[in-house]
PDB file of N, CA and C in Angstrom:
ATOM      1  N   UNK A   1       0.842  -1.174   0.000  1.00  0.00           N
ATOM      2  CA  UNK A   1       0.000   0.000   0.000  1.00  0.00           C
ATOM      3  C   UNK A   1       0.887   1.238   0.000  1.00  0.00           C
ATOM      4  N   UNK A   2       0.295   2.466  -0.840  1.00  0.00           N
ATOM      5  CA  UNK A   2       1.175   3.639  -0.655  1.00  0.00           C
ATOM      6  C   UNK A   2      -0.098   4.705  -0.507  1.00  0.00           C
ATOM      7  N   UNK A   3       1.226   5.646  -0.142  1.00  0.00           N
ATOM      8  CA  UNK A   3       0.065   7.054   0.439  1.00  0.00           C
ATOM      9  C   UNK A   3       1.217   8.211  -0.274  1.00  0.00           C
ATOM     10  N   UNK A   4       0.334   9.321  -0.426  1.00  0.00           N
ATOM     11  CA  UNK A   4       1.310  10.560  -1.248  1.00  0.00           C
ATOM     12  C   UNK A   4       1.506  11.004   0.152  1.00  0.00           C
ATOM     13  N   UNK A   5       2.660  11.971   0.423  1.00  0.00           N
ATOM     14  CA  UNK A   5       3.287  12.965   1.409  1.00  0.00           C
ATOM     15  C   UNK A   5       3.467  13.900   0.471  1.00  0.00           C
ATOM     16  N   UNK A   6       3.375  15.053   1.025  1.00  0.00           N
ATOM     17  CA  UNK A   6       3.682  16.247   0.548  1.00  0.00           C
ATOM     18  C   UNK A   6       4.174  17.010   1.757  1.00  0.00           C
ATOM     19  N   UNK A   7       5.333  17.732   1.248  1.00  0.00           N
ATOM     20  CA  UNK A   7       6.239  18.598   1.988  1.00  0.00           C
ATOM     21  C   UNK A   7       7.020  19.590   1.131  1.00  0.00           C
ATOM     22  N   UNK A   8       7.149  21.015   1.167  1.00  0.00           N
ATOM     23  CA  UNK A   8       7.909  22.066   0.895  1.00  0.00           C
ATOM     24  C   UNK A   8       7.383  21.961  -0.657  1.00  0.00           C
ATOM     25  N   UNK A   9       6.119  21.720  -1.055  1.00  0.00           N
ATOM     26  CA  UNK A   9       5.793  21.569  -2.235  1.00  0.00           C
ATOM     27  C   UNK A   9       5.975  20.687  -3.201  1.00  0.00           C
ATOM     28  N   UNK A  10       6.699  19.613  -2.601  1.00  0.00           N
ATOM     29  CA  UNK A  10       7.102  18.400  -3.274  1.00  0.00           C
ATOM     30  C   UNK A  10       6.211  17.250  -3.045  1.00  0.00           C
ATOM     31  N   UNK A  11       6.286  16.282  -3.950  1.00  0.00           N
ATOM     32  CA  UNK A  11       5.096  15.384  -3.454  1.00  0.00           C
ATOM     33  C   UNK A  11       6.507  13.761  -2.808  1.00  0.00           C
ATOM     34  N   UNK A  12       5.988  13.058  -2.017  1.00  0.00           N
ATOM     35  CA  UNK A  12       6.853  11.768  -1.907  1.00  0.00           C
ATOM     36  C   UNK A  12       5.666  10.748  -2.250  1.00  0.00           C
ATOM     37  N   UNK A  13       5.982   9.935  -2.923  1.00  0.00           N
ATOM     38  CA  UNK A  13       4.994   8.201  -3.200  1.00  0.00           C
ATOM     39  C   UNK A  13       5.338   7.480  -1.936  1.00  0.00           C
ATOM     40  N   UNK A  14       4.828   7.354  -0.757  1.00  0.00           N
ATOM     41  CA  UNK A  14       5.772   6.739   0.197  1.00  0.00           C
ATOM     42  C   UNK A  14       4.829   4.996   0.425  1.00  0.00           C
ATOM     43  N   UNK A  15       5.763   4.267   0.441  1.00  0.00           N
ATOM     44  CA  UNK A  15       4.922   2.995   0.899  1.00  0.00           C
ATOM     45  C   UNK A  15       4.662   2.617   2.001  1.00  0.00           C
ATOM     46  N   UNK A  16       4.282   2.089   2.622  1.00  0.00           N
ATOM     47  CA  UNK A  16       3.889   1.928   4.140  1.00  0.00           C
ATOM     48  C   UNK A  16       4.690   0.186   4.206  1.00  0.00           C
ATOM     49  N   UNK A  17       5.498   0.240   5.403  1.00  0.00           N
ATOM     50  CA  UNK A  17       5.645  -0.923   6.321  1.00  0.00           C
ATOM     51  C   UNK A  17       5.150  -0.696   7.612  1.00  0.00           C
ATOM     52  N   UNK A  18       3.927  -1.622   7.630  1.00  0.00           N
ATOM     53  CA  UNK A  18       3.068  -1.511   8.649  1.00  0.00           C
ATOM     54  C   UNK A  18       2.546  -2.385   9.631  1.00  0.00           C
ATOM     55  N   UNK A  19       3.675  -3.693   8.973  1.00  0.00           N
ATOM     56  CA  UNK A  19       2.941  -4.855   9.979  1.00  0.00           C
ATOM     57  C   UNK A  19       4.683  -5.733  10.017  1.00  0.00           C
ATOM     58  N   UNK A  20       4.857  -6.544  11.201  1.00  0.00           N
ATOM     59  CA  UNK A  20       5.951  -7.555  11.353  1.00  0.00           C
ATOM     60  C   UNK A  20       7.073  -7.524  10.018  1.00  0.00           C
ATOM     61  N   UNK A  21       6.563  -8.365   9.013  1.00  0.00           N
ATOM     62  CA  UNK A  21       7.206  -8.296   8.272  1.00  0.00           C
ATOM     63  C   UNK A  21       7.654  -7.396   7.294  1.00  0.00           C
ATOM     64  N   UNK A  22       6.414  -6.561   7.009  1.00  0.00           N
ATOM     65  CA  UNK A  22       7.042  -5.412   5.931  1.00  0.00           C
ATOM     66  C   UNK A  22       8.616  -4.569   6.627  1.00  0.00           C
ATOM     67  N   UNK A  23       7.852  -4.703   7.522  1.00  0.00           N
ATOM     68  CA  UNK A  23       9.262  -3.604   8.836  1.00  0.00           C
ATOM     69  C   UNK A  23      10.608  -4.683   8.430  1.00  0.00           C
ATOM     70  N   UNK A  24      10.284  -5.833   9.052  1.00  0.00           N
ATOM     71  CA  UNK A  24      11.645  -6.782   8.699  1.00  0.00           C
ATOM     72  C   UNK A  24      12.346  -6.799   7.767  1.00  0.00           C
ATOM     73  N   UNK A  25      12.032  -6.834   6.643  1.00  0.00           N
ATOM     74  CA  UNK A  25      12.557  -6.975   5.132  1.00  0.00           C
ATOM     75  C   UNK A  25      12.687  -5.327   5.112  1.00  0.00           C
ATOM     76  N   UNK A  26      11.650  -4.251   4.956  1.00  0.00           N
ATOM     77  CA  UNK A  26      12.624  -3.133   4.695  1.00  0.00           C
ATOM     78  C   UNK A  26      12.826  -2.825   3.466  1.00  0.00           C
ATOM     79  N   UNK A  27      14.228  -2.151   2.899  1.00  0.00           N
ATOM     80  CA  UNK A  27      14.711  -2.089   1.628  1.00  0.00           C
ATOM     81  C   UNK A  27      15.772  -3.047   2.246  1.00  0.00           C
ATOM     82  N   UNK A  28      16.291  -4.294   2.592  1.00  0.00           N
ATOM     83  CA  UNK A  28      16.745  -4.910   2.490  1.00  0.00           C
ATOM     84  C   UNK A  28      17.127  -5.999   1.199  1.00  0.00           C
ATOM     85  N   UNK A  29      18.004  -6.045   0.578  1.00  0.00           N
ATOM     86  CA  UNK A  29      18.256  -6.333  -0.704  1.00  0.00           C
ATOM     87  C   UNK A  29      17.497  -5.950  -1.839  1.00  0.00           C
ATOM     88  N   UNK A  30      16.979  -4.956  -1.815  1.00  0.00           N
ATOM     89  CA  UNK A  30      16.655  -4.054  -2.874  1.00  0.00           C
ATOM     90  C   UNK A  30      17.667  -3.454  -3.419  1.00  0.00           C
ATOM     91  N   UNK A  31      17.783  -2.966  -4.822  1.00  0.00           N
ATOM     92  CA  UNK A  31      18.558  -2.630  -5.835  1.00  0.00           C
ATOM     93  C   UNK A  31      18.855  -1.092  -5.495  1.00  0.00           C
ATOM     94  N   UNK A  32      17.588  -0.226  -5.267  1.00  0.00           N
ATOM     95  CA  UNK A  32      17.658   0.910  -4.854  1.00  0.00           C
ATOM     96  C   UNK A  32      16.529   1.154  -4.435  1.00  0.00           C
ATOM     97  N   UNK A  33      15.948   2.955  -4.508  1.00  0.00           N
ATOM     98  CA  UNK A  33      15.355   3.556  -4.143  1.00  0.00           C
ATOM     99  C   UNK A  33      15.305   5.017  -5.240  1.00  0.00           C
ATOM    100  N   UNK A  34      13.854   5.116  -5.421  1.00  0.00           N
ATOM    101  CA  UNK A  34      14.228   6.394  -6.268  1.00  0.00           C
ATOM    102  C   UNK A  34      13.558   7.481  -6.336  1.00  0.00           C
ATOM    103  N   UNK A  35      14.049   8.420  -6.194  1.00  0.00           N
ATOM    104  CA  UNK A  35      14.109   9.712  -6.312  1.00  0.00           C
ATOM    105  C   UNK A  35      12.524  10.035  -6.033  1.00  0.00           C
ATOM    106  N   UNK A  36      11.889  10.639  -5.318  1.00  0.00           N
ATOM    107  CA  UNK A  36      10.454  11.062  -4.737  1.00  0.00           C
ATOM    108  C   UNK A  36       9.688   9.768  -4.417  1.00  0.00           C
ATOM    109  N   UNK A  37      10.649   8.822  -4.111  1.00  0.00           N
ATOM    110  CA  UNK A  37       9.609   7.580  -3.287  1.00  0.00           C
ATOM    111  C   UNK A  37      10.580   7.426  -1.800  1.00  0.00           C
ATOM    112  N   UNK A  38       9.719   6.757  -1.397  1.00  0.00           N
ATOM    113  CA  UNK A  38      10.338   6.188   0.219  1.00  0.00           C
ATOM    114  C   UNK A  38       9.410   4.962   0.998  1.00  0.00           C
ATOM    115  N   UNK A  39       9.948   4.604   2.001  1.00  0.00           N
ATOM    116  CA  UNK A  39       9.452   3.675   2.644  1.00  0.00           C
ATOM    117  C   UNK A  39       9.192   4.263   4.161  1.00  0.00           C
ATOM    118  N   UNK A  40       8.044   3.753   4.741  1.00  0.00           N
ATOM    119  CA  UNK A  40       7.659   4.308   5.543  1.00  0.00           C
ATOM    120  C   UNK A  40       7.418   3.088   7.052  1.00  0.00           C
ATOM    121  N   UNK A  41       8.450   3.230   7.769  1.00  0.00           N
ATOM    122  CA  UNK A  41       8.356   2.040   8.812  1.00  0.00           C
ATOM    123  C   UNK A  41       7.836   2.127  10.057  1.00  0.00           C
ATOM    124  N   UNK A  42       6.079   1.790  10.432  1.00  0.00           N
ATOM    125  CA  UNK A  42       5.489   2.549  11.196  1.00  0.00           C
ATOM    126  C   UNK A  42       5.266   0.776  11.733  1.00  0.00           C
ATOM    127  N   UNK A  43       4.989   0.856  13.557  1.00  0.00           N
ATOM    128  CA  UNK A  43       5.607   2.226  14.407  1.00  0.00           C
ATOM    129  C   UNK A  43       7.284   1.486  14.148  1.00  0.00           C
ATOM    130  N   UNK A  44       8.430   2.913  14.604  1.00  0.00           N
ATOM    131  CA  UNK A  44       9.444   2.226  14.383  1.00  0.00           C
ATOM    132  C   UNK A  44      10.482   3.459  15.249  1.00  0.00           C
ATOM    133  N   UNK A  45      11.713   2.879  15.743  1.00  0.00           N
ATOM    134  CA  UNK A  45      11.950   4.243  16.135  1.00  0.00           C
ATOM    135  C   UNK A  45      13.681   3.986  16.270  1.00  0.00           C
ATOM    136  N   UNK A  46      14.107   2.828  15.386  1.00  0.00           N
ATOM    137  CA  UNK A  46      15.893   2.740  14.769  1.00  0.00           C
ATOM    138  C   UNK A  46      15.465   1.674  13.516  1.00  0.00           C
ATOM    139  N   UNK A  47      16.417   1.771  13.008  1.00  0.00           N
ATOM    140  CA  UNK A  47      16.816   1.467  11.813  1.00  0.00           C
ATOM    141  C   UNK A  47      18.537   0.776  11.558  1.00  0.00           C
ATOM    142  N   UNK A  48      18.229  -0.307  10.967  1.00  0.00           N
ATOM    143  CA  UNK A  48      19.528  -1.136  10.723  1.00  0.00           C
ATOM    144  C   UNK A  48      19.888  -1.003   9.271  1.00  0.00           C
ATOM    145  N   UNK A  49      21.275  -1.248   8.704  1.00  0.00           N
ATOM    146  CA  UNK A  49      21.626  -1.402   7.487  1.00  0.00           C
ATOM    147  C   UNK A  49      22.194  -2.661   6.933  1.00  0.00           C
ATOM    148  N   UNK A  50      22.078  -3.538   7.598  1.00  0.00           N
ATOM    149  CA  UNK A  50      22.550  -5.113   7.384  1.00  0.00           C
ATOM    150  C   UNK A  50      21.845  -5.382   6.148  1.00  0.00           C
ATOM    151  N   UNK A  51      22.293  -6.037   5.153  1.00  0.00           N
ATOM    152  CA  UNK A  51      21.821  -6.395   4.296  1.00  0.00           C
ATOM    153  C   UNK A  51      21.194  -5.117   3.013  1.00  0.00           C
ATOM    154  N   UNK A  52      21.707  -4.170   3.229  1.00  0.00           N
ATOM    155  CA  UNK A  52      21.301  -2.904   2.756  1.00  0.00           C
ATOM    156  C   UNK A  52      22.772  -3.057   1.257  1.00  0.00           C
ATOM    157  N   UNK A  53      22.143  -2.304  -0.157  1.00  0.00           N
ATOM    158  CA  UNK A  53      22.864  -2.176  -0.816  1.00  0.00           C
ATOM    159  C   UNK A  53      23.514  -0.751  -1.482  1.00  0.00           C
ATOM    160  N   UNK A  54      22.818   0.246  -0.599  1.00  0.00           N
ATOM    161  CA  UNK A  54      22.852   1.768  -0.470  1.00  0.00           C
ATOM    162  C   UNK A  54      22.607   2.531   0.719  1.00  0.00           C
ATOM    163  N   UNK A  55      23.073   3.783   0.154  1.00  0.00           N
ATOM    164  CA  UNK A  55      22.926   4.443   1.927  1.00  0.00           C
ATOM    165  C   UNK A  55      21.468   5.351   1.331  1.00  0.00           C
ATOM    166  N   UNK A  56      21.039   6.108   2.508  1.00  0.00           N
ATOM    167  CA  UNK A  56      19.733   6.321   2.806  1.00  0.00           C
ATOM    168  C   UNK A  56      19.839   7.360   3.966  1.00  0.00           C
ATOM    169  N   UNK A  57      18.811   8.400   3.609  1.00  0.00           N
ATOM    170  CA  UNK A  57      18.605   8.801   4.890  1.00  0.00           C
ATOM    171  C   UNK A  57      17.148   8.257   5.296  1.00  0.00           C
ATOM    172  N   UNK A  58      17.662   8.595   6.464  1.00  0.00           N
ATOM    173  CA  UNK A  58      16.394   8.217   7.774  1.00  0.00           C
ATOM    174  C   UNK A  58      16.134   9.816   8.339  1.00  0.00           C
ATOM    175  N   UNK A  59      14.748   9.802   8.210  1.00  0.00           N
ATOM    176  CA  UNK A  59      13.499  10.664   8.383  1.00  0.00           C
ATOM    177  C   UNK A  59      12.404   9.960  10.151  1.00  0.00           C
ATOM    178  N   UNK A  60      13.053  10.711  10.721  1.00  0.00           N
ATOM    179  CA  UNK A  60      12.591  10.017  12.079  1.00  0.00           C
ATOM    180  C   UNK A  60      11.387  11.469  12.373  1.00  0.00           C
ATOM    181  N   UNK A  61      10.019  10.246  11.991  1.00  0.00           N
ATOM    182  CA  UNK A  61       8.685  11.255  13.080  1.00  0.00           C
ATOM    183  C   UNK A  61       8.307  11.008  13.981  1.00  0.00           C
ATOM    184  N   UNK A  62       7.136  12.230  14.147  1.00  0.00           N
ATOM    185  CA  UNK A  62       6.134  11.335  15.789  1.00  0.00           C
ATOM    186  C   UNK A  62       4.670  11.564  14.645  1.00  0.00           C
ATOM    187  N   UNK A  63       4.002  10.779  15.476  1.00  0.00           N
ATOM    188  CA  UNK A  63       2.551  10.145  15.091  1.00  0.00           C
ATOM    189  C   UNK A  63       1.851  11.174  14.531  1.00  0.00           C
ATOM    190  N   UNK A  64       2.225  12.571  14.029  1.00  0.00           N
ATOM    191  CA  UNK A  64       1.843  13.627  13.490  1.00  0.00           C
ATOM    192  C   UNK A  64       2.012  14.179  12.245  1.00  0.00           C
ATOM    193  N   UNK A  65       3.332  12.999  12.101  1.00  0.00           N
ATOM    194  CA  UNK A  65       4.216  13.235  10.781  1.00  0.00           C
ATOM    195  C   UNK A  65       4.923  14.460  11.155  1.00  0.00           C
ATOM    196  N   UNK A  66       5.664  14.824  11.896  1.00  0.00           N
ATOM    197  CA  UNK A  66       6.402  15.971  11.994  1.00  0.00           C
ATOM    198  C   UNK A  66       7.798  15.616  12.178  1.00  0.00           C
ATOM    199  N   UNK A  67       8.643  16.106  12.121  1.00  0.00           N
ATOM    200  CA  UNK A  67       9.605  15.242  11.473  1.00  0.00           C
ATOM    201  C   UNK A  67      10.904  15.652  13.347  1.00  0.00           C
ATOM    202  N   UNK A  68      11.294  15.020  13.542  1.00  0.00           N
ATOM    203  CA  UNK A  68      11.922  14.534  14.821  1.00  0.00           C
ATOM    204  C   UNK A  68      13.520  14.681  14.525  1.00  0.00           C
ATOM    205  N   UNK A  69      13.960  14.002  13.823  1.00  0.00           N
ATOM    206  CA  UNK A  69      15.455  13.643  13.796  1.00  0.00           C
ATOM    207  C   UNK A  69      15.353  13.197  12.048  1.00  0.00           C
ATOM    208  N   UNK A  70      16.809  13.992  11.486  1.00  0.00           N
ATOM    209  CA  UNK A  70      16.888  13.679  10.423  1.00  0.00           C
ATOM    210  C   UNK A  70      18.224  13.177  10.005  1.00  0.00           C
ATOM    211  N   UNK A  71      18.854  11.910   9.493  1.00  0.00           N
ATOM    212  CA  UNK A  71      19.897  11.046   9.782  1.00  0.00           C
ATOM    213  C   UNK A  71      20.131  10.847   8.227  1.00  0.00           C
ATOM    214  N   UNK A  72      21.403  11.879   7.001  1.00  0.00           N
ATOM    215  CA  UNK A  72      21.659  11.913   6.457  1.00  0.00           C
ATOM    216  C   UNK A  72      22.950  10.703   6.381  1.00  0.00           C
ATOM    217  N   UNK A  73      22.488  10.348   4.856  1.00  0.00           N
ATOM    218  CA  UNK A  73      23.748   9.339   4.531  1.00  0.00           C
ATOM    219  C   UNK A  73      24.165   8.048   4.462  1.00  0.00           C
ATOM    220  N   UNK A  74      23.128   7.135   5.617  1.00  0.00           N
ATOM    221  CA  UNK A  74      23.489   6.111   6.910  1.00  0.00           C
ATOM    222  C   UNK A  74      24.123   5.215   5.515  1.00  0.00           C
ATOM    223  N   UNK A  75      24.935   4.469   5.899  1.00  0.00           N
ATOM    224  CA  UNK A  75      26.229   3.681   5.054  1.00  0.00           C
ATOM    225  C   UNK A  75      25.412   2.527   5.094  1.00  0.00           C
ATOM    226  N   UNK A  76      25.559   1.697   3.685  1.00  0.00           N
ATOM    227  CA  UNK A  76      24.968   0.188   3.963  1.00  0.00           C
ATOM    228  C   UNK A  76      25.590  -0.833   4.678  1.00  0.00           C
ATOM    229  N   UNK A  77      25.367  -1.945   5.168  1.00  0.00           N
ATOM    230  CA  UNK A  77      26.285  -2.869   5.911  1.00  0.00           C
ATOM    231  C   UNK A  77      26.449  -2.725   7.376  1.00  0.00           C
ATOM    232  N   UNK A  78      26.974  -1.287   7.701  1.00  0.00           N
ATOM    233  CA  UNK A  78      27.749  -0.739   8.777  1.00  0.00           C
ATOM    234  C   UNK A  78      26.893   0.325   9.595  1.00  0.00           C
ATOM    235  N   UNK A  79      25.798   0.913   9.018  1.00  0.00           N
ATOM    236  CA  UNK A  79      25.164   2.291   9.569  1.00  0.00           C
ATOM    237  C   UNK A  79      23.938   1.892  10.096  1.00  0.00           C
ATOM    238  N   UNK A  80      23.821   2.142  11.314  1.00  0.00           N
ATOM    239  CA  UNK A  80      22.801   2.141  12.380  1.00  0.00           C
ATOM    240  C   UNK A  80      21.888   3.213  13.047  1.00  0.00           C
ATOM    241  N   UNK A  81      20.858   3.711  13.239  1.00  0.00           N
ATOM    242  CA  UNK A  81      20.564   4.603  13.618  1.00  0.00           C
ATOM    243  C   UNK A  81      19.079   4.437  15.122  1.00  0.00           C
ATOM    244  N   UNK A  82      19.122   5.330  15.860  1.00  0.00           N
ATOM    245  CA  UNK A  82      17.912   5.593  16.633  1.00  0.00           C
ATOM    246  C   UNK A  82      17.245   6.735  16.996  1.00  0.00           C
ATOM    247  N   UNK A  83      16.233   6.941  17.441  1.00  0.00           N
ATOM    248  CA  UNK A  83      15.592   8.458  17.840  1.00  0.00           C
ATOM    249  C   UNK A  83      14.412   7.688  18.830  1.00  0.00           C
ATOM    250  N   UNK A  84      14.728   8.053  19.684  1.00  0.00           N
ATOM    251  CA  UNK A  84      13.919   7.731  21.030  1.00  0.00           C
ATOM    252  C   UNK A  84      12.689   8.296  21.003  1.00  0.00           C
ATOM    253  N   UNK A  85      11.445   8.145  21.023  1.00  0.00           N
ATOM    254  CA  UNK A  85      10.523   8.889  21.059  1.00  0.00           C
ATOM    255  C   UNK A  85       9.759   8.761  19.670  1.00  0.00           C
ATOM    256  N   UNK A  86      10.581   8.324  18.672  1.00  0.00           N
ATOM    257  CA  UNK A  86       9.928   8.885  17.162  1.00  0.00           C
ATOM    258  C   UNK A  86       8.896   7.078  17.256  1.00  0.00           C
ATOM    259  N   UNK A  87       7.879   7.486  16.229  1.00  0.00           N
ATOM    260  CA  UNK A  87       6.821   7.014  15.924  1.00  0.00           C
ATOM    261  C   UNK A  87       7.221   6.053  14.532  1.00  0.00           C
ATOM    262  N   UNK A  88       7.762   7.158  13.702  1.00  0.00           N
ATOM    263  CA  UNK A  88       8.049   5.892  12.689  1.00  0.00           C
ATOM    264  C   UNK A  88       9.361   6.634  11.974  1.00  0.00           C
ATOM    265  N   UNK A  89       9.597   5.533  11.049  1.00  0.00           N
ATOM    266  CA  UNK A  89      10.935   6.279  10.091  1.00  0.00           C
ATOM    267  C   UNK A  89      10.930   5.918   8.524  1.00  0.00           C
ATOM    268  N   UNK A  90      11.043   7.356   7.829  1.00  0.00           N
ATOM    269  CA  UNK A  90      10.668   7.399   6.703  1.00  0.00           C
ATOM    270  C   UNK A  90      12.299   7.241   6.193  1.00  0.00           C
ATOM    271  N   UNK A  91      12.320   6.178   5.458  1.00  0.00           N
ATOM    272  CA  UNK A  91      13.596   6.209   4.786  1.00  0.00           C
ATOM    273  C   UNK A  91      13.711   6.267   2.756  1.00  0.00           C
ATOM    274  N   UNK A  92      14.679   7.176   2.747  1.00  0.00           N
ATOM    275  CA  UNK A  92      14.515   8.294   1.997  1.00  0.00           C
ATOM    276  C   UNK A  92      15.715   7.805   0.560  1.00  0.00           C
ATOM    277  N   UNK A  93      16.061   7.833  -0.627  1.00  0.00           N
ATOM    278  CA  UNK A  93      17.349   7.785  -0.679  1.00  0.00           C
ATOM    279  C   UNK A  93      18.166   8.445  -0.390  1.00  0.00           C
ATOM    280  N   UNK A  94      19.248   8.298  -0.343  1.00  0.00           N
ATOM    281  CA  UNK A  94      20.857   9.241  -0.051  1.00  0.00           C
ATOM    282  C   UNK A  94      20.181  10.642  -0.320  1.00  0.00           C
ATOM    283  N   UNK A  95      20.795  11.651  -0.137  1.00  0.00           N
ATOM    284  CA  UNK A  95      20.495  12.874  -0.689  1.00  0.00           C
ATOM    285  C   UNK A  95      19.062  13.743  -0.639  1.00  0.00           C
ATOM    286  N   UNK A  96      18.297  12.663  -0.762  1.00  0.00           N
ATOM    287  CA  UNK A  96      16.709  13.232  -0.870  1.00  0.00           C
ATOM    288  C   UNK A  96      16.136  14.198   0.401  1.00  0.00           C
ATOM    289  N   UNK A  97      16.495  13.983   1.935  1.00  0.00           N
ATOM    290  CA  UNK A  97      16.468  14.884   2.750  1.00  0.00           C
ATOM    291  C   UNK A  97      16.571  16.493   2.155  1.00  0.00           C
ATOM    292  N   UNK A  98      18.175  16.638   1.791  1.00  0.00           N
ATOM    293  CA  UNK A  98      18.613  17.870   1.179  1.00  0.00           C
ATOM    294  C   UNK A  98      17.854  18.380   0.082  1.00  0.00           C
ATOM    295  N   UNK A  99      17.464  17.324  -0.713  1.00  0.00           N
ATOM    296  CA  UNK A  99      16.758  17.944  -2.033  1.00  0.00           C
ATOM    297  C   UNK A  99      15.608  18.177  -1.704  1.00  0.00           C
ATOM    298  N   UNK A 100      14.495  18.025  -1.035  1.00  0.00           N
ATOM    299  CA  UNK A 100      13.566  18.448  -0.398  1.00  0.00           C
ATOM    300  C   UNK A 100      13.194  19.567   0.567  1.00  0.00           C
ATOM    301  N   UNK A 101      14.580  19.715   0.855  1.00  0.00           N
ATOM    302  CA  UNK A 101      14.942  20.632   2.177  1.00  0.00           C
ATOM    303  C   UNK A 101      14.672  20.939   3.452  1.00  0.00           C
ATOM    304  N   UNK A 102      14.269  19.378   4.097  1.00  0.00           N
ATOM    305  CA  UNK A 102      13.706  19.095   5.222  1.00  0.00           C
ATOM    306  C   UNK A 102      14.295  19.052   6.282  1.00  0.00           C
ATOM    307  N   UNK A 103      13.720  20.088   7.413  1.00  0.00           N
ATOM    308  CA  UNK A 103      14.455  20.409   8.735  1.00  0.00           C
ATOM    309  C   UNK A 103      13.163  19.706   9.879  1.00  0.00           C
ATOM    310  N   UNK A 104      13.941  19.977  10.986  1.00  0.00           N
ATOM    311  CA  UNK A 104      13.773  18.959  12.157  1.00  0.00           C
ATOM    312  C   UNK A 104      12.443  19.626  12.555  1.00  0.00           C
ATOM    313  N   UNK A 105      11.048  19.659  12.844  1.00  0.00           N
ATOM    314  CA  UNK A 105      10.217  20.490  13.170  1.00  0.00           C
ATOM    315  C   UNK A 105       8.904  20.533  11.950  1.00  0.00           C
ATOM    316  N   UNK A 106       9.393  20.252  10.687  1.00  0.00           N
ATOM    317  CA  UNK A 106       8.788  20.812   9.637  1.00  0.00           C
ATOM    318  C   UNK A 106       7.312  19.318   9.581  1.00  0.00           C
ATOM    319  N   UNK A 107       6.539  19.501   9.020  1.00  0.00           N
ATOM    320  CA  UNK A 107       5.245  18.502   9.235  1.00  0.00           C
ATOM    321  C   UNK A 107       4.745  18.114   7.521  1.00  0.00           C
ATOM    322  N   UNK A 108       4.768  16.425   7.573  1.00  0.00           N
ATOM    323  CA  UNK A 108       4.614  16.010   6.112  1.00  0.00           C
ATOM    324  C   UNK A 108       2.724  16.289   6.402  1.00  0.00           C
ATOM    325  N   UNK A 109       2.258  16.459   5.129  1.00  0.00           N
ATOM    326  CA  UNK A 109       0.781  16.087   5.314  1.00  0.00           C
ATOM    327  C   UNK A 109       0.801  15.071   4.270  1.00  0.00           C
ATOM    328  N   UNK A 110      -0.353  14.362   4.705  1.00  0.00           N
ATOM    329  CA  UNK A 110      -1.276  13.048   3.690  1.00  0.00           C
ATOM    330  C   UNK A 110      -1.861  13.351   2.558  1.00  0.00           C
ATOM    331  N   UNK A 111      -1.954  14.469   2.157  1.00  0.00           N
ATOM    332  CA  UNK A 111      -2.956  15.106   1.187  1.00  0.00           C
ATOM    333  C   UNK A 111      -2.539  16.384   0.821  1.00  0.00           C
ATOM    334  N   UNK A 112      -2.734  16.785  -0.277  1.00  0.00           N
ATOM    335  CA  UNK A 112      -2.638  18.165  -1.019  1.00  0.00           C
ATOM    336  C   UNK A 112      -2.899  19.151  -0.216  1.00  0.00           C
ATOM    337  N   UNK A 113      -2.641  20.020   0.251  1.00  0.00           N
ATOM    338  CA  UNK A 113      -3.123  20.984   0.567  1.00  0.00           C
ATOM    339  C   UNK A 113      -3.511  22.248   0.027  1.00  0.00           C
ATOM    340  N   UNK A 114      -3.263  21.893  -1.435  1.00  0.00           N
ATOM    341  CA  UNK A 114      -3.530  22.831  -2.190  1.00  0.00           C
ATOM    342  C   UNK A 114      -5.230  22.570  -3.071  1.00  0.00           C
ATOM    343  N   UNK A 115      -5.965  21.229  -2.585  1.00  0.00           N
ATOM    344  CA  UNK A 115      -7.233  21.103  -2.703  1.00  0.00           C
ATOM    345  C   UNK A 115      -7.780  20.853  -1.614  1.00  0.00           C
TER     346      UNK A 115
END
């Protein structure tokens, strides 16, 4: 299942991991990730890179979608991350944080807000 996000006027395709396994698997041996999509790992509040074939940022919210902690870069294999408190974690490709221009505070919505 996917849901649109919209933030800073950009839209994201984000998919939902929402139950045991979607969370488990992950982007775990996936090829990549691309450019205005993401994965969305609810509830969730660290993130592993074992079995990962790219780096990624991690997009750490609370249950509001507002965005908590933002974890540029994380290395595949080796990069680990947590945020205490956060609700879920939107993981992003490499770079996509920046290209979006998303700071710690800022709030995704579910829907257009421009209808």
């Amino acid at each position: 299942m996917t849901e649109k996000f919209f933030i800073n006027g950009k839209t994201l395709e984000v998919e939902l991991a929402d139950n045991f396994i979607k969370r488990f698997c992950g982007l775990m041996l996936r090829r990549r990730l691309s450019e205005g999509n993401a994965l969305l790992l609810e509830p969730c509040n660290s993130v592993h890179m074992l079995f990962m074939r790219f780096a990624i940022d991690v997009i750490y919210l609370d249950e509001n979608l507002c965005i908590k902690k933002i974890v540029h870069n994380l290395s595949p294999w080796l990069g680990m991350s947590i945020c205490f408190g956060a609700w879920g974690a939107l993981e992003l490709p490499s770079g996509e944080a920046e290209r979006l221009k998303l700071v710690v505070g800022q709030k995704f919505e579910k829907e257009n807000p421009a209808h």
